[in-house]
Protein backbone atom coordinates (compact mmCIF):
# COMPACT_ATOMS: atom_id res chain seq x y z
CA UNK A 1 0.00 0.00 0.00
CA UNK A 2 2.80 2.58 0.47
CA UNK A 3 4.63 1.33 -2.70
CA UNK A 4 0.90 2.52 -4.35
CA UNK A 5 0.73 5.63 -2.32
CA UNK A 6 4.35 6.37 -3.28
CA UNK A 7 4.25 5.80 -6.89
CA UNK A 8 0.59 8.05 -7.05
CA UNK A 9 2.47 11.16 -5.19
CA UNK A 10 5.46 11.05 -7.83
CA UNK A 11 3.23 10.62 -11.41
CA UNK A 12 1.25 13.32 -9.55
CA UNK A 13 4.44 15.58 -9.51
CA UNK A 14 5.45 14.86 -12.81
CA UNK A 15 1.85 15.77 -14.33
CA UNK A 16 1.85 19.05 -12.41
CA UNK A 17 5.72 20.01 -13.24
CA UNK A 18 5.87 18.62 -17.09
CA UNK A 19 3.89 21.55 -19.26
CA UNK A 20 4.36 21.11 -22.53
CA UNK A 21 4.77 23.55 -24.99
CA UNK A 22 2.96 23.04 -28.46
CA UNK A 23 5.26 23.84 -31.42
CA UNK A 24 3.78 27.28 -32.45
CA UNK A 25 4.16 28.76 -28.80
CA UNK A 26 8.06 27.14 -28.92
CA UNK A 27 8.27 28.74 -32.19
CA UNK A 28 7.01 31.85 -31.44
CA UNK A 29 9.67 31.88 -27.95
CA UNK A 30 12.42 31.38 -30.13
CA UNK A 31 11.86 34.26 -32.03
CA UNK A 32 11.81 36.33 -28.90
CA UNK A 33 14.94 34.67 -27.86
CA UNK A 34 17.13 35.59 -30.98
CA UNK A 35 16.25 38.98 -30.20
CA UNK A 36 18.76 41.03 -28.10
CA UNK A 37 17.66 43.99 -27.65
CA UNK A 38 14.03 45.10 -26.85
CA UNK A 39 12.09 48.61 -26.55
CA UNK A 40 11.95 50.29 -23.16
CA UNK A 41 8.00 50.54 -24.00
CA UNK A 42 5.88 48.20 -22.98
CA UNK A 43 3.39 49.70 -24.99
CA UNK A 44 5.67 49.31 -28.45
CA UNK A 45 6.57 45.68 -27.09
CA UNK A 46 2.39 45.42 -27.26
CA UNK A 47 2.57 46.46 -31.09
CA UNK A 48 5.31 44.15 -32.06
CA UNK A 49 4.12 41.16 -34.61
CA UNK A 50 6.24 38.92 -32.17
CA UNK A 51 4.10 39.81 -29.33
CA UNK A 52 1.08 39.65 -31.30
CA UNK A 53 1.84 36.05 -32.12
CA UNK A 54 3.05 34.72 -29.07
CA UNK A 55 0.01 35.89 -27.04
CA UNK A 56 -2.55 34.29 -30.26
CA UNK A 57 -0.54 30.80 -29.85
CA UNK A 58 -0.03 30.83 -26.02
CA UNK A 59 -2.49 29.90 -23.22
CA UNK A 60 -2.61 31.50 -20.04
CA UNK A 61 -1.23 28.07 -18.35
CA UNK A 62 1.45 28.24 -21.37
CA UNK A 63 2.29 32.10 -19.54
CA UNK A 64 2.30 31.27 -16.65
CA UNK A 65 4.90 28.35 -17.08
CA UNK A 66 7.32 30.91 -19.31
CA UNK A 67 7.50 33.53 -16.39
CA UNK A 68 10.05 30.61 -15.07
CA UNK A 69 11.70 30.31 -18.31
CA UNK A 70 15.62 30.61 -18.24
CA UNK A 71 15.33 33.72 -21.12
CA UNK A 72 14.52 36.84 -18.91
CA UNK A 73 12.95 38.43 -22.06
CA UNK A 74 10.72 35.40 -22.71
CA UNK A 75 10.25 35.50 -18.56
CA UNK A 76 8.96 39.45 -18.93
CA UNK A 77 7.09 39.00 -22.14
CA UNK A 78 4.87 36.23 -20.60
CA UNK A 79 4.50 38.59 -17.66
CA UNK A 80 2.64 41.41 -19.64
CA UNK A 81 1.00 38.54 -21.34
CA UNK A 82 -0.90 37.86 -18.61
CA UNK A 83 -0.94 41.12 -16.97
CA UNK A 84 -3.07 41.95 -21.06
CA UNK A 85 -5.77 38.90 -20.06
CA UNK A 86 -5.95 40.50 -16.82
CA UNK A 87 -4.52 37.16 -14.85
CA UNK A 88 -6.26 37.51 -11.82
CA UNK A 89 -3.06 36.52 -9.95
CA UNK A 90 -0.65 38.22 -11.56
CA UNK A 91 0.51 39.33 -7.94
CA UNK A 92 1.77 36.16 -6.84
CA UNK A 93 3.88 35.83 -10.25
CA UNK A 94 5.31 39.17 -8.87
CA UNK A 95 6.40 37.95 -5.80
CA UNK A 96 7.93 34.71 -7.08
CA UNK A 97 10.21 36.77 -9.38
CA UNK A 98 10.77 40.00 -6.77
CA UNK A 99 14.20 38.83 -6.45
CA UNK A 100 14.75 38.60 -10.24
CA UNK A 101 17.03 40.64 -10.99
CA UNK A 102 18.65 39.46 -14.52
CA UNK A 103 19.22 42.62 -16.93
CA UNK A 104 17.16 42.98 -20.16
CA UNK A 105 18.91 45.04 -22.90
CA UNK A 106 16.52 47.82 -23.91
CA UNK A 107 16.44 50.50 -26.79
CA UNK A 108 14.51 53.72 -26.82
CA UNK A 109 13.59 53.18 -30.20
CA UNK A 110 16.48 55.25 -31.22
CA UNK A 111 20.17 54.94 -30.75
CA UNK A 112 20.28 54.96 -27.27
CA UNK A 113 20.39 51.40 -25.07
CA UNK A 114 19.86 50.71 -21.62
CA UNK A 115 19.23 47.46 -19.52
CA UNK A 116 16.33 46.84 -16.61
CA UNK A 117 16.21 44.03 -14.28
CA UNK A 118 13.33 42.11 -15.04
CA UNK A 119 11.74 42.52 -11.27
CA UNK A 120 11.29 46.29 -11.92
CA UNK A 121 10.13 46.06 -14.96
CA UNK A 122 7.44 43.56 -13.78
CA UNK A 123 6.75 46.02 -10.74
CA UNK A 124 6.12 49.16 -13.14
CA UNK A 125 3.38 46.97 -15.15
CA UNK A 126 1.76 47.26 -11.34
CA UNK A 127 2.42 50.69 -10.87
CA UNK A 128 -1.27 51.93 -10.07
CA UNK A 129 -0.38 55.52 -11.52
CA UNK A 130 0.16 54.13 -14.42
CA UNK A 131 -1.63 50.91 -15.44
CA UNK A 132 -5.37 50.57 -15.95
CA UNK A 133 -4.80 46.87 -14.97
CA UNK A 134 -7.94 45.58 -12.97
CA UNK A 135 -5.53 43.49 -10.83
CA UNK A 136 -2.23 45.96 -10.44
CA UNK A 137 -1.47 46.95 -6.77
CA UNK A 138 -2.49 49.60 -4.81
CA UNK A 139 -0.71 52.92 -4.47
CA UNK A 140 0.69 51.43 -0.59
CA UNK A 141 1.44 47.92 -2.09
CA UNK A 142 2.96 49.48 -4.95
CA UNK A 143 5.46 51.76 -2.66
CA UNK A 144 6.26 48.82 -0.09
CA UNK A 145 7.01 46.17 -3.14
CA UNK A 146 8.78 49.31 -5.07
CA UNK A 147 11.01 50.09 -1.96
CA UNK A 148 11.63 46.31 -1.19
CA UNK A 149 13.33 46.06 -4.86
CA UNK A 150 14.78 49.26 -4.88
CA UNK A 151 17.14 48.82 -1.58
């Protein structure tokens, strides 16, 4: 009986941990992976035709599993993914990745290039100020979370 009870627990952990991608979502991350640079906007990244396609092809359980991808880009595109279907708990994505602090090469557009971590980039998609988001934080969640990554 504990052999049974055993063997139930692991192909339970192996159903829950083993998403799998279909090939047009694996496509379309690839694409976002060869690219090295992206734009500082969020709202040009919205406009992009590789956006556009990787939000048609993915599911939100597809997003939710590439916010743990290794690619940071891939990690903050799936982000605003979800934050754009209004993922109802987009805040505990935030938390799991408060402490992610990998550097995504950005462009103004222009000639000029800077890099982000990918934890404040997620935070500003929060920012109440800014973001009509139904779920983004409040104004005091906002400045404790902003502070926390900040220091």
């Amino acid at each position: 009986m504990k052999n049974i009870l055993l063997t139930l627990l692991f192909l339970n952990g192996l159903i829950s941990c083993g998403h799998k991608l279909n090939s047009e979502v694996e496509n379309s991350v690839n694409i976002i992976i060869e690219k090295e640079i992206i734009n500082e906007d969020s709202f040009c990244i919205r406009r992009e035709d590789s956006y556009i396609n990787f939000l048609g092809v993915s599911t939100n359980e597809d997003l939710v599993y590439l916010t743990n991808h290794e690619n940071q880009r891939i990690r903050y595109y799936a982000f605003l993914g979800l934050i754009d279907r209004n993922y109802p708990k987009i805040k505990e994505i935030f938390f799991k990745h408060e402490n992610d602090t990998a550097f995504i090469y950005m462009t103004n557009g222009g000639c000029l290039r800077n890099y982000h971590n990918v934890n404040k980039l997620m935070i500003w998609e929060l920012n109440p100020k800014d973001s009509n988001f139904k779920y983004r934080f409040t104004k005091a969640e906002y400045d404790k979370e902003y502070d926390k990554i900040t220091k």
